[in-house]
C-alpha atoms as a PDB file:
ATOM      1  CA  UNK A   1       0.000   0.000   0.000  1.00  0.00           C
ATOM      2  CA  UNK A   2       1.205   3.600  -0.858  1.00  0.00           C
ATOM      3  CA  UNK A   3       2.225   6.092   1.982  1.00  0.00           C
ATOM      4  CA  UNK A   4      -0.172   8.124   0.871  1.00  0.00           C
ATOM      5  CA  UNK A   5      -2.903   5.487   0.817  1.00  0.00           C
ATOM      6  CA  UNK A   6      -1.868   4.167   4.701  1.00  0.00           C
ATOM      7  CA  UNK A   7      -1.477   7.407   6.035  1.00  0.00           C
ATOM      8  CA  UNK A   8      -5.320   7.968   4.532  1.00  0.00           C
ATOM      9  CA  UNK A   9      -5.944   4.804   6.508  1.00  0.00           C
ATOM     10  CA  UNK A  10      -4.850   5.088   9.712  1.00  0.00           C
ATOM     11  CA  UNK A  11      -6.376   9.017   9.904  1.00  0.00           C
ATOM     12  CA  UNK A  12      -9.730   7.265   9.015  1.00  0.00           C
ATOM     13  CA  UNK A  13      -8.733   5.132  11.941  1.00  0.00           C
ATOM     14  CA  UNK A  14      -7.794   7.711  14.145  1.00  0.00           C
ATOM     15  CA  UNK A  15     -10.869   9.604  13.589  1.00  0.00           C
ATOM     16  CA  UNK A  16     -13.262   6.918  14.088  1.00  0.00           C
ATOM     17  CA  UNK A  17     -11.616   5.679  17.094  1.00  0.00           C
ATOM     18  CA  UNK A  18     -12.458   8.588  18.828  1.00  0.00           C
ATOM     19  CA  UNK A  19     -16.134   9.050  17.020  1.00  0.00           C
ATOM     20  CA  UNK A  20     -16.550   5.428  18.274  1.00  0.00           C
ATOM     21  CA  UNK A  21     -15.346   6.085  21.533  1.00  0.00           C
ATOM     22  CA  UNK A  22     -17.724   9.322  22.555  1.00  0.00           C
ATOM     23  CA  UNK A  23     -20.699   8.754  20.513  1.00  0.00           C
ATOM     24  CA  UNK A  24     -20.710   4.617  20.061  1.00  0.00           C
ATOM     25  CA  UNK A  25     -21.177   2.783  17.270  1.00  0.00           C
ATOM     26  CA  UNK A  26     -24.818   3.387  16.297  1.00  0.00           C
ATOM     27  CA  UNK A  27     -24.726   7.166  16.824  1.00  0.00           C
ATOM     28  CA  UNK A  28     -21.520   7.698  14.894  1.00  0.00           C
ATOM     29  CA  UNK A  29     -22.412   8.169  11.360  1.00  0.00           C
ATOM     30  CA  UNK A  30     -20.130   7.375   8.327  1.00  0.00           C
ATOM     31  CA  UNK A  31     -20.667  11.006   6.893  1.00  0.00           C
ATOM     32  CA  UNK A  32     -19.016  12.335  10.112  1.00  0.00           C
ATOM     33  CA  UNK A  33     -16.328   9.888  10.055  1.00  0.00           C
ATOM     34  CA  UNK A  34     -15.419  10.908   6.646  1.00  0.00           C
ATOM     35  CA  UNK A  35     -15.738  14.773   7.273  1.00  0.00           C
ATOM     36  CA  UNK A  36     -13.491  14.189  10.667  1.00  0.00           C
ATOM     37  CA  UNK A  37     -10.642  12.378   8.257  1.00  0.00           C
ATOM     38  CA  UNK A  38     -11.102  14.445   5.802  1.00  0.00           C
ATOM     39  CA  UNK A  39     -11.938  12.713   3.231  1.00  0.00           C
ATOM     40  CA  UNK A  40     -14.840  11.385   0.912  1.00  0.00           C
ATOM     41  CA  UNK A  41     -17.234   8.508   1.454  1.00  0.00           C
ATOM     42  CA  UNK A  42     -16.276   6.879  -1.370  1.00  0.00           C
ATOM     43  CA  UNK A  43     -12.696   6.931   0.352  1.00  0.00           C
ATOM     44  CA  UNK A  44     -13.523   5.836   3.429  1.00  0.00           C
ATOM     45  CA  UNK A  45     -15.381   2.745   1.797  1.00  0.00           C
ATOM     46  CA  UNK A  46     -12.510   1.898  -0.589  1.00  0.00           C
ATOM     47  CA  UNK A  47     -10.335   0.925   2.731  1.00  0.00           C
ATOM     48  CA  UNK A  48     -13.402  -0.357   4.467  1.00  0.00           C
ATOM     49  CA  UNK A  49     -16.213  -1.693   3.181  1.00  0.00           C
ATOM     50  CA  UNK A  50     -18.533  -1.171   5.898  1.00  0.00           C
ATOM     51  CA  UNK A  51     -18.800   0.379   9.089  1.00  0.00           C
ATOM     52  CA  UNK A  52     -19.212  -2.597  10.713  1.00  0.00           C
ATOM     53  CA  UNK A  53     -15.602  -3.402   8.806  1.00  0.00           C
ATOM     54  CA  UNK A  54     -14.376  -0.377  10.061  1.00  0.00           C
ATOM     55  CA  UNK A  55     -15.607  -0.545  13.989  1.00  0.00           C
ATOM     56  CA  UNK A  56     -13.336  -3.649  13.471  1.00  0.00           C
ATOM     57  CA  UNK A  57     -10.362  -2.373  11.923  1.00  0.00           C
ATOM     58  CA  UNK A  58     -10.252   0.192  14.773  1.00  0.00           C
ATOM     59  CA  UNK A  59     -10.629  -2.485  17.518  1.00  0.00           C
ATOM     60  CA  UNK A  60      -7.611  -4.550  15.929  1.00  0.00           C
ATOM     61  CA  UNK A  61      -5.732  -1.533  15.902  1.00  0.00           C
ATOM     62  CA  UNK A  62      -6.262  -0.699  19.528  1.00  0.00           C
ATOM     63  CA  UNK A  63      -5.640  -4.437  20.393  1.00  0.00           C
ATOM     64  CA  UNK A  64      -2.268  -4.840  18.628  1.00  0.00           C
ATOM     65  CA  UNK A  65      -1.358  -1.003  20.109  1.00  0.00           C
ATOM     66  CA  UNK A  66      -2.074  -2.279  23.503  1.00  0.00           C
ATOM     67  CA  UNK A  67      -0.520  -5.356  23.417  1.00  0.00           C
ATOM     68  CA  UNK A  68       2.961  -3.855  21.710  1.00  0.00           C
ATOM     69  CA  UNK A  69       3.558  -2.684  24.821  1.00  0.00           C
ATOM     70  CA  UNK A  70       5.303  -5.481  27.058  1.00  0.00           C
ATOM     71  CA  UNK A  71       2.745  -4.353  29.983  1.00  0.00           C
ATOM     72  CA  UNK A  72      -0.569  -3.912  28.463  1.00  0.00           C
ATOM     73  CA  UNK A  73      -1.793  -2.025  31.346  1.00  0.00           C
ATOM     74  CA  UNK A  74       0.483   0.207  31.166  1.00  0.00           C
ATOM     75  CA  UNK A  75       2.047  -0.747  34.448  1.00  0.00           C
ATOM     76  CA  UNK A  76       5.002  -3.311  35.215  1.00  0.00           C
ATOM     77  CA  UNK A  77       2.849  -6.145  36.972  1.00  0.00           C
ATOM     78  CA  UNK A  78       5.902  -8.228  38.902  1.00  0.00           C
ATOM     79  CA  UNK A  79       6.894  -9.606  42.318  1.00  0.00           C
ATOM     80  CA  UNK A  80       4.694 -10.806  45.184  1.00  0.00           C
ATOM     81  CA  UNK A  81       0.582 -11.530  44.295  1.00  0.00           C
ATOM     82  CA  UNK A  82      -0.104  -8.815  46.443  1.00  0.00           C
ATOM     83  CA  UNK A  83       2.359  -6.071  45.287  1.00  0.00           C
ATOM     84  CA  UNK A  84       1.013  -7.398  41.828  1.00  0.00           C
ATOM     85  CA  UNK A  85      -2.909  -6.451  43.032  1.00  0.00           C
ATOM     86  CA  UNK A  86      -1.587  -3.484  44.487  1.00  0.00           C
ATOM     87  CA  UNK A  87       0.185  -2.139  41.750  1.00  0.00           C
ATOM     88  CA  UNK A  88      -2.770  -2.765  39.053  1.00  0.00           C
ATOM     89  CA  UNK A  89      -5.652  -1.723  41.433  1.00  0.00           C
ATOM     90  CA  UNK A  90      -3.359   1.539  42.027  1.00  0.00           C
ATOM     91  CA  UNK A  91      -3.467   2.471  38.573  1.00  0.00           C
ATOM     92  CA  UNK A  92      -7.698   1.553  38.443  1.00  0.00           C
ATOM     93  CA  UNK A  93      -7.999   4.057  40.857  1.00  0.00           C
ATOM     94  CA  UNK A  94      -6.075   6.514  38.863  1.00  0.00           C
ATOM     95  CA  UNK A  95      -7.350   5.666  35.625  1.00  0.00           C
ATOM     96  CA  UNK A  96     -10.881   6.023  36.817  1.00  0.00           C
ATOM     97  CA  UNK A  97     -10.333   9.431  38.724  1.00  0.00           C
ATOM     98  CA  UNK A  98      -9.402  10.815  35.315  1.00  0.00           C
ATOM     99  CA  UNK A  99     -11.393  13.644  33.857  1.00  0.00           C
ATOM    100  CA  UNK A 100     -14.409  12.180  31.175  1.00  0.00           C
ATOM    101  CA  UNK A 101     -12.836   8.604  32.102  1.00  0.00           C
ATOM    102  CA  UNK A 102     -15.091   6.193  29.963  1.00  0.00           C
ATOM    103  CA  UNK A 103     -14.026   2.820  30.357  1.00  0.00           C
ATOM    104  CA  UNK A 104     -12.805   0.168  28.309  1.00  0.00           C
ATOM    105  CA  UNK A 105     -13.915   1.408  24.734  1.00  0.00           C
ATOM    106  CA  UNK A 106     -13.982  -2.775  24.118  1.00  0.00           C
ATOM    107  CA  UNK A 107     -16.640  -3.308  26.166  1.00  0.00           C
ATOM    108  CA  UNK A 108     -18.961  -0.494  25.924  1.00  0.00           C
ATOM    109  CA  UNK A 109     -18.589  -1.370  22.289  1.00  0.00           C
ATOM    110  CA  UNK A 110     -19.272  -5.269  22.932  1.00  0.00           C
ATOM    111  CA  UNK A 111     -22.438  -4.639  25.215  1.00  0.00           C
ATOM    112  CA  UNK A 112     -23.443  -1.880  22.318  1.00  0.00           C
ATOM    113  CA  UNK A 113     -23.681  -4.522  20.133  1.00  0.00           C
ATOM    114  CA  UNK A 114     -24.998  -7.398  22.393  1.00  0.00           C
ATOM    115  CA  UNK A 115     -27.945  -8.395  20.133  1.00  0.00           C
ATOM    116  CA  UNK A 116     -25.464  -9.077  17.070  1.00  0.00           C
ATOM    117  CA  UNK A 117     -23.035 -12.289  18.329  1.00  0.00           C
ATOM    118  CA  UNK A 118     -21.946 -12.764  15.057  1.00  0.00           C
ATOM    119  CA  UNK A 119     -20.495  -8.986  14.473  1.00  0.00           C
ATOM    120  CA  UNK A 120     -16.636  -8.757  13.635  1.00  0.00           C
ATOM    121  CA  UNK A 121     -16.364  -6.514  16.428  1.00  0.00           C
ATOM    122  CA  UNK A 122     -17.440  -8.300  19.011  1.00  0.00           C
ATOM    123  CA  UNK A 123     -15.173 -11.649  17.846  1.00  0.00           C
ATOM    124  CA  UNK A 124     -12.452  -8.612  18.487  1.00  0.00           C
ATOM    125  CA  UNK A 125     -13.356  -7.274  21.530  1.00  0.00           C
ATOM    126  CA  UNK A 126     -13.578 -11.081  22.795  1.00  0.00           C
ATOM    127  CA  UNK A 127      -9.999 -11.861  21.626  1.00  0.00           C
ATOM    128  CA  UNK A 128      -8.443  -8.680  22.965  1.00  0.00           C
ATOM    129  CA  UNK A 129     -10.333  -9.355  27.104  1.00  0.00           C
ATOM    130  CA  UNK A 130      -9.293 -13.526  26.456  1.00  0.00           C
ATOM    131  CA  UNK A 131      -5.477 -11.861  26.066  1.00  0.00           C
ATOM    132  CA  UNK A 132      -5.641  -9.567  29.263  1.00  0.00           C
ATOM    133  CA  UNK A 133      -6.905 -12.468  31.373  1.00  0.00           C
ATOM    134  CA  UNK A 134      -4.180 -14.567  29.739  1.00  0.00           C
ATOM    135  CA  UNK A 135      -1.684 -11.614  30.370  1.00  0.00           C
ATOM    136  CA  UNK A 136      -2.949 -11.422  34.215  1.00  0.00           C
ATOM    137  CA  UNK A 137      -2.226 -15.710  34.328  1.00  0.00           C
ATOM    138  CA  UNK A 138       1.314 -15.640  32.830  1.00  0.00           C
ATOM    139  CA  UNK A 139       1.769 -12.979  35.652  1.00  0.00           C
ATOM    140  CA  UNK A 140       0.233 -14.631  38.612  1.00  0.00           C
ATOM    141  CA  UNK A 141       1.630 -17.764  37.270  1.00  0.00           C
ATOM    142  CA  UNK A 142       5.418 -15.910  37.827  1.00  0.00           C
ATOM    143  CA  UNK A 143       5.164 -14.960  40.845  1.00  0.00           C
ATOM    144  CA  UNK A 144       4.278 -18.599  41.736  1.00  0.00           C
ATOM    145  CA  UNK A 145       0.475 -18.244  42.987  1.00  0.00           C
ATOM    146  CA  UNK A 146      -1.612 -21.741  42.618  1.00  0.00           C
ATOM    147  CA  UNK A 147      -3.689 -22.112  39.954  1.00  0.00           C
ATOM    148  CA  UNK A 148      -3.066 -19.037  38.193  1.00  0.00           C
ATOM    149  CA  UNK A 149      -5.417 -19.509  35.660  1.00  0.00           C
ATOM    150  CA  UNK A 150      -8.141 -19.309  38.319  1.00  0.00           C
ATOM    151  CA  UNK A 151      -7.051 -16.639  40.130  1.00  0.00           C
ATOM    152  CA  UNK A 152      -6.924 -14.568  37.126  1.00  0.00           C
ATOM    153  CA  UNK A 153     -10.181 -15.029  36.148  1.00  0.00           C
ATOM    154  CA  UNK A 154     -11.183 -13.843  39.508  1.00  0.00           C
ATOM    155  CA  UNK A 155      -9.064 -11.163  39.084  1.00  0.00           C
ATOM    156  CA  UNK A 156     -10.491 -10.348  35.974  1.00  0.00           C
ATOM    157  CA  UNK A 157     -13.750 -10.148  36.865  1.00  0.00           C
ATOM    158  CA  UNK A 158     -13.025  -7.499  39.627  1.00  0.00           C
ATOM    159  CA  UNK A 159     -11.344  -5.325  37.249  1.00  0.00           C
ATOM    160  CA  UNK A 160     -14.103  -5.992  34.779  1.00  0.00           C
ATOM    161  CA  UNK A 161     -16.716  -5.436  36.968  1.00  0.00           C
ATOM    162  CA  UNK A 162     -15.705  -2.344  38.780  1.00  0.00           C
ATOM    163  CA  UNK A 163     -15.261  -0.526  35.250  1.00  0.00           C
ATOM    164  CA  UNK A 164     -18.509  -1.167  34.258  1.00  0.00           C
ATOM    165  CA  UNK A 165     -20.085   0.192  37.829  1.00  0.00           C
ATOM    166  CA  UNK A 166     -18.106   3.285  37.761  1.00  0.00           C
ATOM    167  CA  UNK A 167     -19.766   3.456  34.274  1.00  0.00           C
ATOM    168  CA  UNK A 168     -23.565   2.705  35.529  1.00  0.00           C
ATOM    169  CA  UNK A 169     -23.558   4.787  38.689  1.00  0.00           C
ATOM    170  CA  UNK A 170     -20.636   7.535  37.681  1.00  0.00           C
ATOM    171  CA  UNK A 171     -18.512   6.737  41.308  1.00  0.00           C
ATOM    172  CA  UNK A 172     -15.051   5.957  41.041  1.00  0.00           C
ATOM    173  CA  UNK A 173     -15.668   4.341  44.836  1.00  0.00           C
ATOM    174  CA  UNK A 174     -15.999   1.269  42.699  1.00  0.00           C
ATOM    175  CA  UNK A 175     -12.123   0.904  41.955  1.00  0.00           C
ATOM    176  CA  UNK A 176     -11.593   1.083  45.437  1.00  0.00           C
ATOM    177  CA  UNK A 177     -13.971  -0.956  46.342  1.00  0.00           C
ATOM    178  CA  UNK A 178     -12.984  -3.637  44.375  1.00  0.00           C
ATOM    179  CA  UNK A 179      -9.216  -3.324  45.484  1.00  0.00           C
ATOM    180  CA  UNK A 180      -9.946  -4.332  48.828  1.00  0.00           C
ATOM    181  CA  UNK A 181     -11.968  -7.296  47.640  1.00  0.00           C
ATOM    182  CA  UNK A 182      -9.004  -8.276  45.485  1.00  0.00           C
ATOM    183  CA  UNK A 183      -6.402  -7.977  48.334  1.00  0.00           C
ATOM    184  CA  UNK A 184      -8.676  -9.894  50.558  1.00  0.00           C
ATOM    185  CA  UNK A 185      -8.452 -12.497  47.917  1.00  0.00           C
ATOM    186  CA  UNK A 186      -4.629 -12.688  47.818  1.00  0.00           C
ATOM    187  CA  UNK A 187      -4.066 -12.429  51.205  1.00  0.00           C
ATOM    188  CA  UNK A 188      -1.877 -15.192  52.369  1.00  0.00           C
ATOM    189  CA  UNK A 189      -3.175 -15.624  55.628  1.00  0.00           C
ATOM    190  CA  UNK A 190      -7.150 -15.924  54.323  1.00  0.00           C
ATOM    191  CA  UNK A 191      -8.243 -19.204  55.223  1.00  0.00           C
ATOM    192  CA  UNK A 192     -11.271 -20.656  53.453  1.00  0.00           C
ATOM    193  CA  UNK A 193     -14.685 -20.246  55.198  1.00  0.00           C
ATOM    194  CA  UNK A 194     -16.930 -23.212  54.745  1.00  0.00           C
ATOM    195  CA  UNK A 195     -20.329 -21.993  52.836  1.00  0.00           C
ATOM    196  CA  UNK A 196     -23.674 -23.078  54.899  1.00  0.00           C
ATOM    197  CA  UNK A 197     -26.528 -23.284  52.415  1.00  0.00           C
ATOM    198  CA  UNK A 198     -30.029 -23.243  53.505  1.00  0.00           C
ATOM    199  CA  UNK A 199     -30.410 -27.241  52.974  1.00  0.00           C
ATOM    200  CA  UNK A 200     -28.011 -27.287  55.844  1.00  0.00           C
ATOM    201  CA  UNK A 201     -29.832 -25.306  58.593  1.00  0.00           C
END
């Protein structure tokens, strides 16, 4: 592809990206897009063929720029579990404290589009969380924790689920909130509670 041609690309990119991100994928229209990038429709659809091509392209594109960096969450994630929780949950709490903070642009996206399993998008979105979780096991798995593929999925769904409440309820409590439950769950001298059900009593 000509310079020309991939700088047109990744401007269309670019612009979309951040059309995506603040309006979401229904309300962004392709005439805005184009405007933003500066270009014509018939542009934009020779290096996408759809919007629903192009809502991909810019997923990929945030996936691969994320995960070019050695620490995808933009922290170094190393030594004991809990200096690893601390660490990430440290930089939750700053993330979500930032000015017009909106989340993970993956999932709003995903959920956006919840009615439509088969979208490109979504199959993008679902490769680029299955990679963070994987990311959070290789690191739990260094620093020797038991069954780190467990614990990361527990991890996960901390993170996970704290994003989306600061989302719902706009309080960035939630990151805190959640970093206590996760150092409760790596601390090494919890001890497992049996669970009484109500068949029990």
């Amino acid at each position: 592809m000509p310079r020309s041609a991939r700088d047109t690309r990744q401007k269309i990119l670019r612009e979309a990206h951040r059309l995506f991100r603040r309006s979401g994928f229904f309300r962004a229209g392709i005439d805005e897009i184009a405007a933003a990038s500066h270009v014509t429709k018939r542009t934009l659809y020779h290096h996408f063929e759809s919007k629903d091509a192009l809502l991909a392209a810019v997923l990929l594109a945030q996936h691969d720029e994320v995960f070019a960096n050695a620490d995808p969450y933009g922290v170094r994630l190393s030594g004991t579990p809990r200096q690893i929780v601390d660490v990430l949950f440290d930089k939750l709490v700053e993330w979500s404290a930032t000015p017009h903070w909106a989340g993970s642009g993956f999932t709003r996206l995903a959920m956006e589009l919840a009615d439509l399993p088969g979208h490109p998008a979504r199959t993008i979105a679902h490769k680029h969380k299955a990679a963070l979780q994987h990311y959070l096991t290789e690191v739990l798995a260094a620093a020797g924790l038991e069954h780190p593929g467990e614990r990361a999925k527990e991890l996960f769904v901390l993170i996970e689920g704290a994003m989306a409440l600061i989302l719902i309820h706009g309080d960035p409590s939630y990151a805190q909130t959640a970093a206590t439950a996760a150092r409760r769950l790596f601390d090494p001298t919890r001890t497992s509670e049996a669970i009484r059900l109500p068949s029990d009593a």
